[in-house]
C-alpha atoms as a PDB file:
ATOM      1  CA  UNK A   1      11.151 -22.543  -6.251  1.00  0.00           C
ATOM      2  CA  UNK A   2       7.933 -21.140  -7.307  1.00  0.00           C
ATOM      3  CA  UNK A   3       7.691 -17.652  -9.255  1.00  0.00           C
ATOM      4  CA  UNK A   4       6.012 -14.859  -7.503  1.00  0.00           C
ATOM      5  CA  UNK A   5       2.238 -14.752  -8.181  1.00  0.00           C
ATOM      6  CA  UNK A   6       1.980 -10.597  -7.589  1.00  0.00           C
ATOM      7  CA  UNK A   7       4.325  -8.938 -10.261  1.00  0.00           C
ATOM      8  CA  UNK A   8       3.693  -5.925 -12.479  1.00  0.00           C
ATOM      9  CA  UNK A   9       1.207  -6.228 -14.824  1.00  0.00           C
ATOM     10  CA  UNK A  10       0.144  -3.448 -18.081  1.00  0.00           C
ATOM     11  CA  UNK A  11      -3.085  -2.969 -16.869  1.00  0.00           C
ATOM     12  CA  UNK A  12      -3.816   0.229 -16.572  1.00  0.00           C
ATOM     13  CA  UNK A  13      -3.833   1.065 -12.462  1.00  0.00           C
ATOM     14  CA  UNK A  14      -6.365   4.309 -13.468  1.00  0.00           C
ATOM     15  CA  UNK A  15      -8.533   2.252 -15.782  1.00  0.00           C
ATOM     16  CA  UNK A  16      -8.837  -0.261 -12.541  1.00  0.00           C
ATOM     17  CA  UNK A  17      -9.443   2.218 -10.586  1.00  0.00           C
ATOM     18  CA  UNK A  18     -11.938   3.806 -12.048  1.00  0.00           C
ATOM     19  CA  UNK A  19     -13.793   0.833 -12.622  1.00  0.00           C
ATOM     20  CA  UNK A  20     -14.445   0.223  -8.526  1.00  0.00           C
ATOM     21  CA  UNK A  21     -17.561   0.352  -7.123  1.00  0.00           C
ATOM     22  CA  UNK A  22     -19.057   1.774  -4.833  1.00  0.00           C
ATOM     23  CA  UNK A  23     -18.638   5.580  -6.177  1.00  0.00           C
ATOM     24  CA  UNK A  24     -17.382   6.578  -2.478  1.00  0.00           C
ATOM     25  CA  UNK A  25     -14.700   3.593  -2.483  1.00  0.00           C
ATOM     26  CA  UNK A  26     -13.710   4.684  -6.065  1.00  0.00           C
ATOM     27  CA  UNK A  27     -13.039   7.839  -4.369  1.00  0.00           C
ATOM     28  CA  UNK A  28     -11.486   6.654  -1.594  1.00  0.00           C
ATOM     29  CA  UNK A  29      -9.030   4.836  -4.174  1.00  0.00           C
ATOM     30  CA  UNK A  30      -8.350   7.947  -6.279  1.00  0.00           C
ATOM     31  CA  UNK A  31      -7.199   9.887  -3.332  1.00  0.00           C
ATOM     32  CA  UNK A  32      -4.719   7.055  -2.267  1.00  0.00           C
ATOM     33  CA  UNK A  33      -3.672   6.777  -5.547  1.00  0.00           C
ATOM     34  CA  UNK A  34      -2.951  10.693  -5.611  1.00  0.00           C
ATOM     35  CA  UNK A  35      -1.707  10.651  -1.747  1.00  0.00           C
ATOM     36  CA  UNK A  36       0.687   7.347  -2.345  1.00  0.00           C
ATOM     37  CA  UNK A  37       2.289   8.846  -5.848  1.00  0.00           C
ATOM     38  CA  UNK A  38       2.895  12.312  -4.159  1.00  0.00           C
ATOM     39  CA  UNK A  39       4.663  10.585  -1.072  1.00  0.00           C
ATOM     40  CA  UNK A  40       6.876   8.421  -3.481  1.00  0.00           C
ATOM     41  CA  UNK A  41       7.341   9.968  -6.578  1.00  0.00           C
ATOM     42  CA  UNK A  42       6.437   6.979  -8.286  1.00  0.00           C
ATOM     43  CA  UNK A  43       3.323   6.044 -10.718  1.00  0.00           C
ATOM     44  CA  UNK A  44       0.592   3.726  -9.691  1.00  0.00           C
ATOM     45  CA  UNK A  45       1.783   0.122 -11.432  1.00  0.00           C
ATOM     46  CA  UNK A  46      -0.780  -3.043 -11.179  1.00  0.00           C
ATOM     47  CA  UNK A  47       0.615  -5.805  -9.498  1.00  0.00           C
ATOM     48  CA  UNK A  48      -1.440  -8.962  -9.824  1.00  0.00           C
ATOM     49  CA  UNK A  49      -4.947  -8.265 -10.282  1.00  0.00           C
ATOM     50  CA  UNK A  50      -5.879  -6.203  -7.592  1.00  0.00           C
ATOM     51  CA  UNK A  51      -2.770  -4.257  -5.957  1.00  0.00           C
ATOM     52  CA  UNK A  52      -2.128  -0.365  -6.871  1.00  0.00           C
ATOM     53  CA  UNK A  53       1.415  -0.517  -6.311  1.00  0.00           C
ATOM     54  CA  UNK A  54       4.617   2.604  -5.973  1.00  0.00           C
ATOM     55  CA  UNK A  55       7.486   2.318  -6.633  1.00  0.00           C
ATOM     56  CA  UNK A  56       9.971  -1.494  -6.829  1.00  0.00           C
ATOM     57  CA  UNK A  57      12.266  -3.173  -4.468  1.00  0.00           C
ATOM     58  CA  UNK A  58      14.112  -6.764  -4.753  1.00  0.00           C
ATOM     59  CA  UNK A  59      14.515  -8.591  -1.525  1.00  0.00           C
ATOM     60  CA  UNK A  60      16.311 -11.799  -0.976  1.00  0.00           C
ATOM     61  CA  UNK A  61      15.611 -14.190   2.414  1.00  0.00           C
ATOM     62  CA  UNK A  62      18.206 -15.509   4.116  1.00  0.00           C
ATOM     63  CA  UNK A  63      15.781 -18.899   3.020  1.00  0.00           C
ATOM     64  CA  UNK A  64      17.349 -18.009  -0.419  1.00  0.00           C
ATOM     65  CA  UNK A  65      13.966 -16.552  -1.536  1.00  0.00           C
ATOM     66  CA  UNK A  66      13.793 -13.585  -3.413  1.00  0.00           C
ATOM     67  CA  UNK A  67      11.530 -11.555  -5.643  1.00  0.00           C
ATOM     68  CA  UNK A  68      10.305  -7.966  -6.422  1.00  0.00           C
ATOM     69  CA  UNK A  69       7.698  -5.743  -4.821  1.00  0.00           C
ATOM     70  CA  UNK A  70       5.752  -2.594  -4.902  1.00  0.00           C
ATOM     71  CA  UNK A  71       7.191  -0.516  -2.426  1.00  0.00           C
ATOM     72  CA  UNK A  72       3.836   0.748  -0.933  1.00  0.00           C
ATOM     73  CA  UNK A  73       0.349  -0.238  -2.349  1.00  0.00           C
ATOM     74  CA  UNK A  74      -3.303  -0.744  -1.659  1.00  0.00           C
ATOM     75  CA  UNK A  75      -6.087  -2.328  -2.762  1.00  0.00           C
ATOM     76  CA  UNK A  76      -9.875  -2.349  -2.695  1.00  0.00           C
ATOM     77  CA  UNK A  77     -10.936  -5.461  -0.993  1.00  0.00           C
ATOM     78  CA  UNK A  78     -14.438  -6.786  -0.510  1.00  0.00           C
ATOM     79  CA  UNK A  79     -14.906  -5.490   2.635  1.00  0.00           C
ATOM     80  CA  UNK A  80     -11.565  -2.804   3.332  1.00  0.00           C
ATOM     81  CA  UNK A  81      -9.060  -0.853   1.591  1.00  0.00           C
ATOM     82  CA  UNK A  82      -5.696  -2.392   2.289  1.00  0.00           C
ATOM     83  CA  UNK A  83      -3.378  -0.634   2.887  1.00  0.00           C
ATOM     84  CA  UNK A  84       0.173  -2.529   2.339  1.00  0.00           C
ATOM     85  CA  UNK A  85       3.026  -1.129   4.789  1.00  0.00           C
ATOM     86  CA  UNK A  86       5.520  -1.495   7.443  1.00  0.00           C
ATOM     87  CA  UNK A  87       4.509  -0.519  10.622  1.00  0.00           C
ATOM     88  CA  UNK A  88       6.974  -1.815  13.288  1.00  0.00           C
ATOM     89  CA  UNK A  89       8.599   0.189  16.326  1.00  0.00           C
ATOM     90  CA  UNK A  90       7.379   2.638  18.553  1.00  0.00           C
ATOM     91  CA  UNK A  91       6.839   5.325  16.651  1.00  0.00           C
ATOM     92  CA  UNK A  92       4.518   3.804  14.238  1.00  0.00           C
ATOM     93  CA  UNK A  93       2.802   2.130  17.199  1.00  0.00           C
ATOM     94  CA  UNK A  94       2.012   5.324  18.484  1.00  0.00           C
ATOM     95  CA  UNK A  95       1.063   6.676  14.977  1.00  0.00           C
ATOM     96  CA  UNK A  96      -1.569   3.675  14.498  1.00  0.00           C
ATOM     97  CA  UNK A  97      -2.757   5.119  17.961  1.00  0.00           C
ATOM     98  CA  UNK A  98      -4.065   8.430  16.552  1.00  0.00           C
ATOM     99  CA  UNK A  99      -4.558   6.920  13.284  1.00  0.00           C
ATOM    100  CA  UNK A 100      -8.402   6.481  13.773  1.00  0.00           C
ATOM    101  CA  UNK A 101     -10.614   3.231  13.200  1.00  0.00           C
ATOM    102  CA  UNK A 102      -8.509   0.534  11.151  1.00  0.00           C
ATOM    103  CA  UNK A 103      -7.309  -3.191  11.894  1.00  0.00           C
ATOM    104  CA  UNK A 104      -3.347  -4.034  11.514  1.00  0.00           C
ATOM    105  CA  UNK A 105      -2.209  -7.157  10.027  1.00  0.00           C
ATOM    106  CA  UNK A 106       1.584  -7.966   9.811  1.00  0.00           C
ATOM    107  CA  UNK A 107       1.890  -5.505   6.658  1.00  0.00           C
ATOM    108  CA  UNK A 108      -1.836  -4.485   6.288  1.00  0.00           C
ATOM    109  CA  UNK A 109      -3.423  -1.777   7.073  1.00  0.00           C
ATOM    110  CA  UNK A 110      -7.002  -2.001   6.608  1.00  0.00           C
ATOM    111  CA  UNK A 111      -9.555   0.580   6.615  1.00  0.00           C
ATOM    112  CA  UNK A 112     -13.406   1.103   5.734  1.00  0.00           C
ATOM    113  CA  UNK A 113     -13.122   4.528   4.345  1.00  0.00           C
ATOM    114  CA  UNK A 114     -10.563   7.395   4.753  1.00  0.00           C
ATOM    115  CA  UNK A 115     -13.134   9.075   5.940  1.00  0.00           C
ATOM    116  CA  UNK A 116     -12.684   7.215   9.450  1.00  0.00           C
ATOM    117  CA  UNK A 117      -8.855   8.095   9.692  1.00  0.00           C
ATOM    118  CA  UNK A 118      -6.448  10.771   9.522  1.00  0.00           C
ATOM    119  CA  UNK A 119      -5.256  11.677   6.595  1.00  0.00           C
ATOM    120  CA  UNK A 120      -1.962  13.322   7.901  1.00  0.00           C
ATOM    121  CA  UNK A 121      -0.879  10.301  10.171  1.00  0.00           C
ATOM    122  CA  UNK A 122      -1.980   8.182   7.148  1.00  0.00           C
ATOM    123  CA  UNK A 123       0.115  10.007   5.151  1.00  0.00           C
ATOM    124  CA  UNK A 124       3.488   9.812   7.904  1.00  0.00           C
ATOM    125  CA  UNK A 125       2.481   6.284   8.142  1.00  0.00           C
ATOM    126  CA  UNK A 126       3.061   5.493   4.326  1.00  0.00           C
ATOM    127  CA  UNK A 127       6.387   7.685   4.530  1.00  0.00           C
ATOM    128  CA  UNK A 128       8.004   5.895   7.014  1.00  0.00           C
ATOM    129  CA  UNK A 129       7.214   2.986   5.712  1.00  0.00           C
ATOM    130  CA  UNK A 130       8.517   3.549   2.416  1.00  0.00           C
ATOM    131  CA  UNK A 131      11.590   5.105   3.705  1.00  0.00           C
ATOM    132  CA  UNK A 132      11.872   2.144   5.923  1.00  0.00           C
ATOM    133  CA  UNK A 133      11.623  -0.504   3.033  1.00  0.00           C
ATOM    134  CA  UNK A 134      14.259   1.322   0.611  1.00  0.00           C
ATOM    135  CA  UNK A 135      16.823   1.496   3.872  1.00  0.00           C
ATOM    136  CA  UNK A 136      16.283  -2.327   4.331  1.00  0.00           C
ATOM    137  CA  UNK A 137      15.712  -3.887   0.539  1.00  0.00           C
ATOM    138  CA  UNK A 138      17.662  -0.279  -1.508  1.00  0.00           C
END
């Protein structure tokens, strides 16, 4: 089996950040960063080379697969901020609803700019999701 490519790394997840540009995206990032550390108590860690990662879980597939993983994270893309989550039932369907203008992959979130979203269901969003991954993975 192959090792995981995206693991913690000692780069420095400020230093990274502060080295994005555009000035409004590094922005964007350092109010994530801020937003995602108050909602899980955890410091931003690097995983690979681009993910802003809080918190750790290990999960296991019934394949036999398992690894470790930030439990919420972002990162500045070319184009979007991911945003990495859990968004499954209806309540988080109706949260995306009132979230404002983003795209949803199967654990992305991606948005232009905060500015185009709200903050507060961003910020329930990220919650549940976290609280959902540590009831599932511990």
């Amino acid at each position: 089996m192959s090792e995981a490519k995206t693991k913690p790394t000692p780069v420095s997840a400020m230093d990274f950040v502060a080295a994005i540009e555009p000035a409004a995206r590094r922005a964007d990032c350092e109010a994530l960063m801020r937003l995602m550390r108050e909602i899980t108590g955890e410091a931003a860690v690097m995983w690979g080379p681009s993910i802003i990662g809080f918190g750790r879980y290990r999960y296991t597939y019934e394949s036999g697969r398992s690894g470790e993983m930030c439990v919420t994270g972002f990162a500045s893309r070319s184009t979007d901020i991911a945003v990495y989550l859990v968004a499954e039932g209806a309540a988080q369907t109706e949260l995306l609803g009132r979230l404002g203008k983003h795209k949803m992959g199967k654990a992305c979130l991606y948005i232009k700019r905060l500015s185009d979203i709200d903050i507060t269901v961003l910020s329930t969003l990220i919650a549940d999701s976290a609280q959902a991954v540590r009831e599932r993975w511990g």
